[in-house]
C-alpha atoms as a PDB file:
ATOM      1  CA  UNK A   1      54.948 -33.955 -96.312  1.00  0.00           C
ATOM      2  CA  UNK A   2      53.701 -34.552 -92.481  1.00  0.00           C
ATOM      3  CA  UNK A   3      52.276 -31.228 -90.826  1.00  0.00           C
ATOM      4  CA  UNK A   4      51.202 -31.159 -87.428  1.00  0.00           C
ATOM      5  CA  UNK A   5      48.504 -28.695 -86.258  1.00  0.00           C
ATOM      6  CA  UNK A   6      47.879 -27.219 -83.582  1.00  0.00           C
ATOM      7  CA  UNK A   7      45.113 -25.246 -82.292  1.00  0.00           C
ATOM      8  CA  UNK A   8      43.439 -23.196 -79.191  1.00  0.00           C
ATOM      9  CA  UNK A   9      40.444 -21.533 -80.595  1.00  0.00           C
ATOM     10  CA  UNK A  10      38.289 -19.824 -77.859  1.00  0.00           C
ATOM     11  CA  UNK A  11      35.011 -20.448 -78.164  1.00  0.00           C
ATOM     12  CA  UNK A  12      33.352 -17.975 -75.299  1.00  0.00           C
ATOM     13  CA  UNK A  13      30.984 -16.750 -77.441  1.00  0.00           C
ATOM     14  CA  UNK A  14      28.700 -18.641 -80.607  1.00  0.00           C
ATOM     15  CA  UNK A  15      31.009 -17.182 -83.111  1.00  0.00           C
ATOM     16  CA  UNK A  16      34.347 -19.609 -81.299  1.00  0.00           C
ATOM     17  CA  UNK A  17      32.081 -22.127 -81.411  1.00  0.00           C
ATOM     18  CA  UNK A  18      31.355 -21.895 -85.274  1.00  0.00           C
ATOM     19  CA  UNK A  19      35.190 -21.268 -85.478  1.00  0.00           C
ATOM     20  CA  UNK A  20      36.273 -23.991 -83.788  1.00  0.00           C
ATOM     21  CA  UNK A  21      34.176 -26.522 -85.851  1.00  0.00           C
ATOM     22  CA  UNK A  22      35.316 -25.020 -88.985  1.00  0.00           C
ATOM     23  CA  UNK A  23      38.993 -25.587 -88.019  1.00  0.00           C
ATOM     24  CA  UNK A  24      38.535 -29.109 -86.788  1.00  0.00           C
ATOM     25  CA  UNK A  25      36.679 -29.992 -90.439  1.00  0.00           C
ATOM     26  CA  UNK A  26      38.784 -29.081 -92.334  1.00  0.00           C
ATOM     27  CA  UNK A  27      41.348 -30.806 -90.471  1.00  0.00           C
ATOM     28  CA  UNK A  28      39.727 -33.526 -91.060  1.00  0.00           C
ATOM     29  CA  UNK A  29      39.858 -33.270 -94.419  1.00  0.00           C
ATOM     30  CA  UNK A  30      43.023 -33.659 -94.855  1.00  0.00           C
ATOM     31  CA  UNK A  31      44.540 -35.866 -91.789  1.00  0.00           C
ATOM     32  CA  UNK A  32      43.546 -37.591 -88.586  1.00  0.00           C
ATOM     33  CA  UNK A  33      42.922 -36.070 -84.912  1.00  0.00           C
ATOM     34  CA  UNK A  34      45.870 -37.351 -83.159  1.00  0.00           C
ATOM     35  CA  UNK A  35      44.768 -35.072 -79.353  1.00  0.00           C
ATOM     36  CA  UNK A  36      41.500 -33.099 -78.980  1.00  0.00           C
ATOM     37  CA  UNK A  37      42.648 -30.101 -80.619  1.00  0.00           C
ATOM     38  CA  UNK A  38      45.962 -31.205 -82.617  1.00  0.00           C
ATOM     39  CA  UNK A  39      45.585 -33.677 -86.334  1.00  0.00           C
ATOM     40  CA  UNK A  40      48.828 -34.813 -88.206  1.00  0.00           C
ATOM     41  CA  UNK A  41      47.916 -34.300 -92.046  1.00  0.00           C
ATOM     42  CA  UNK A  42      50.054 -35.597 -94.887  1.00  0.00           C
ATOM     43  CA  UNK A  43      49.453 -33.116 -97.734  1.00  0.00           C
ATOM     44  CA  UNK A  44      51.097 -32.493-101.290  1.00  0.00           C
ATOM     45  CA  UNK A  45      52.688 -28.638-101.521  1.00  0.00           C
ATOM     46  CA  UNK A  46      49.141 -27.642-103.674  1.00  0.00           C
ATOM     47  CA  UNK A  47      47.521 -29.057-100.651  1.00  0.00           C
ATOM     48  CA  UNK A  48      48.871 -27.357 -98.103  1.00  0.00           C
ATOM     49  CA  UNK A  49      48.857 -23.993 -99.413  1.00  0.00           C
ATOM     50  CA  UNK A  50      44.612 -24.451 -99.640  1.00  0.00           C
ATOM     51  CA  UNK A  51      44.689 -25.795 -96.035  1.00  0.00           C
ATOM     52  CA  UNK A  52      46.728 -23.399 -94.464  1.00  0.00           C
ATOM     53  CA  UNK A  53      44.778 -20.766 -96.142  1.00  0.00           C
ATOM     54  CA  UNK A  54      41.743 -22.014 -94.979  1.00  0.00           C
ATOM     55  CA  UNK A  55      42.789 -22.162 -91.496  1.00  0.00           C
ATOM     56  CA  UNK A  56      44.118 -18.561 -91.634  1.00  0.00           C
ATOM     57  CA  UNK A  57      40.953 -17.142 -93.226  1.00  0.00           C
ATOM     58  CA  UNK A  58      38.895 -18.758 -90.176  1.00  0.00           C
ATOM     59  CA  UNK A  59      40.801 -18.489 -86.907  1.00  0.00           C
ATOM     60  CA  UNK A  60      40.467 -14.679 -85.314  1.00  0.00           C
ATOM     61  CA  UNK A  61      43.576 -13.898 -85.040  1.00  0.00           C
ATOM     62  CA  UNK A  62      43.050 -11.698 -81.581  1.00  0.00           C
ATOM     63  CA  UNK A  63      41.417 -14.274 -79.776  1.00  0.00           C
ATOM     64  CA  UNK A  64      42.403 -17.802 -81.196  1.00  0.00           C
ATOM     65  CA  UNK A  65      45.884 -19.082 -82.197  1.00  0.00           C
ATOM     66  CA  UNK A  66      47.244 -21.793 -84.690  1.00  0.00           C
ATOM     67  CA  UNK A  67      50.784 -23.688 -85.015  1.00  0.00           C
ATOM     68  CA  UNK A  68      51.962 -25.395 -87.751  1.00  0.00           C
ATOM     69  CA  UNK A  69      54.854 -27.891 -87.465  1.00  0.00           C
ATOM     70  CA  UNK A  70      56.468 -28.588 -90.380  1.00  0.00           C
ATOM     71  CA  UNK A  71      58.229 -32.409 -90.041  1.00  0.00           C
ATOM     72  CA  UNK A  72      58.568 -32.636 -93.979  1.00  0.00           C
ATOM     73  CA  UNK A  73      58.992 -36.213 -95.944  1.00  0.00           C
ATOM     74  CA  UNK A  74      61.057 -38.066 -93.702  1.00  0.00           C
ATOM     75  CA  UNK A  75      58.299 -37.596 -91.054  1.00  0.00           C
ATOM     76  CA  UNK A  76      58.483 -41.545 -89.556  1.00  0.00           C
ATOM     77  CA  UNK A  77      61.552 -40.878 -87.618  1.00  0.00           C
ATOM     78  CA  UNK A  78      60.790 -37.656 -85.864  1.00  0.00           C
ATOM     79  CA  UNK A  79      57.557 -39.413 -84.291  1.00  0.00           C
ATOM     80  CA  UNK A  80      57.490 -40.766 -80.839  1.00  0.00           C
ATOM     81  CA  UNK A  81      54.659 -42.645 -79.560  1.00  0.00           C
ATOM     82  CA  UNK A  82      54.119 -43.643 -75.822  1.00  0.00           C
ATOM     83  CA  UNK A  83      50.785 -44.664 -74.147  1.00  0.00           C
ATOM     84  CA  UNK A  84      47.624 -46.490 -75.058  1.00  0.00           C
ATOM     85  CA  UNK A  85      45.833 -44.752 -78.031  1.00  0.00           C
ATOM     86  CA  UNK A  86      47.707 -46.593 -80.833  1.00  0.00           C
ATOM     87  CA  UNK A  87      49.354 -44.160 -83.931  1.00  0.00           C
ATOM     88  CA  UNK A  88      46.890 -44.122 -86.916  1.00  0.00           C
ATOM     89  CA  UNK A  89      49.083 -45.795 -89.980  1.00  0.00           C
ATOM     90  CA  UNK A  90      48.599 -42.823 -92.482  1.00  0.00           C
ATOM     91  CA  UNK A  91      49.483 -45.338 -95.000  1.00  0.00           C
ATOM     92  CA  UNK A  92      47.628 -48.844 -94.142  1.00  0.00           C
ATOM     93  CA  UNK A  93      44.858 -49.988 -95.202  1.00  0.00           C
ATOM     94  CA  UNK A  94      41.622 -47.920 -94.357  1.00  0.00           C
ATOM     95  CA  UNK A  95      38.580 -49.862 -93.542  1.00  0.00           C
ATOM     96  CA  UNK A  96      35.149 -48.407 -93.880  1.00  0.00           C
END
């Protein structure tokens, strides 16, 4: 399944700082940075539930915030894409 994430983590003070490279990691981890603060991962139910947990254990709930959008299987048809940073294939060929 396709989830897109979303983030705004304020980073004021060292500790948003930390917080904010913590989220973006392990966003990385599992999918690819799609805007500065937003990554489209493709995760297995097991998966997600260690993700989302993750993200929840790091983000301060009173002073950052976190969306998850849920687009499922069928993901390809619900996505859009207009302007010049070409979509990332999640399923082509990755060259190192």
């Amino acid at each position: 399944m396709l989830v897109l994430i979303s983030y705004d983590i304020n980073t004021v003070d060292i500790g948003g700082q930390k917080r904010l490279r913590k989220v973006s990691k392990a966003c990385l981890d599992y999918g690819q940075r799609v805007q500065f603060s937003v990554f489209e991962c493709e995760v297995d139910p097991t998966q997600w539930v260690f993700l989302k947990d993750k993200l929840l254990s790091v983000v301060d709930s009173k002073k950052d915030s976190i969306r998850f959008y849920m687009l499922g299987s069928n993901w390809k048809r619900k996505i859009e894409h207009h302007g010049c940073k070409e979509p990332v294939d999640l399923h082509g060929t990755l060259i190192i």
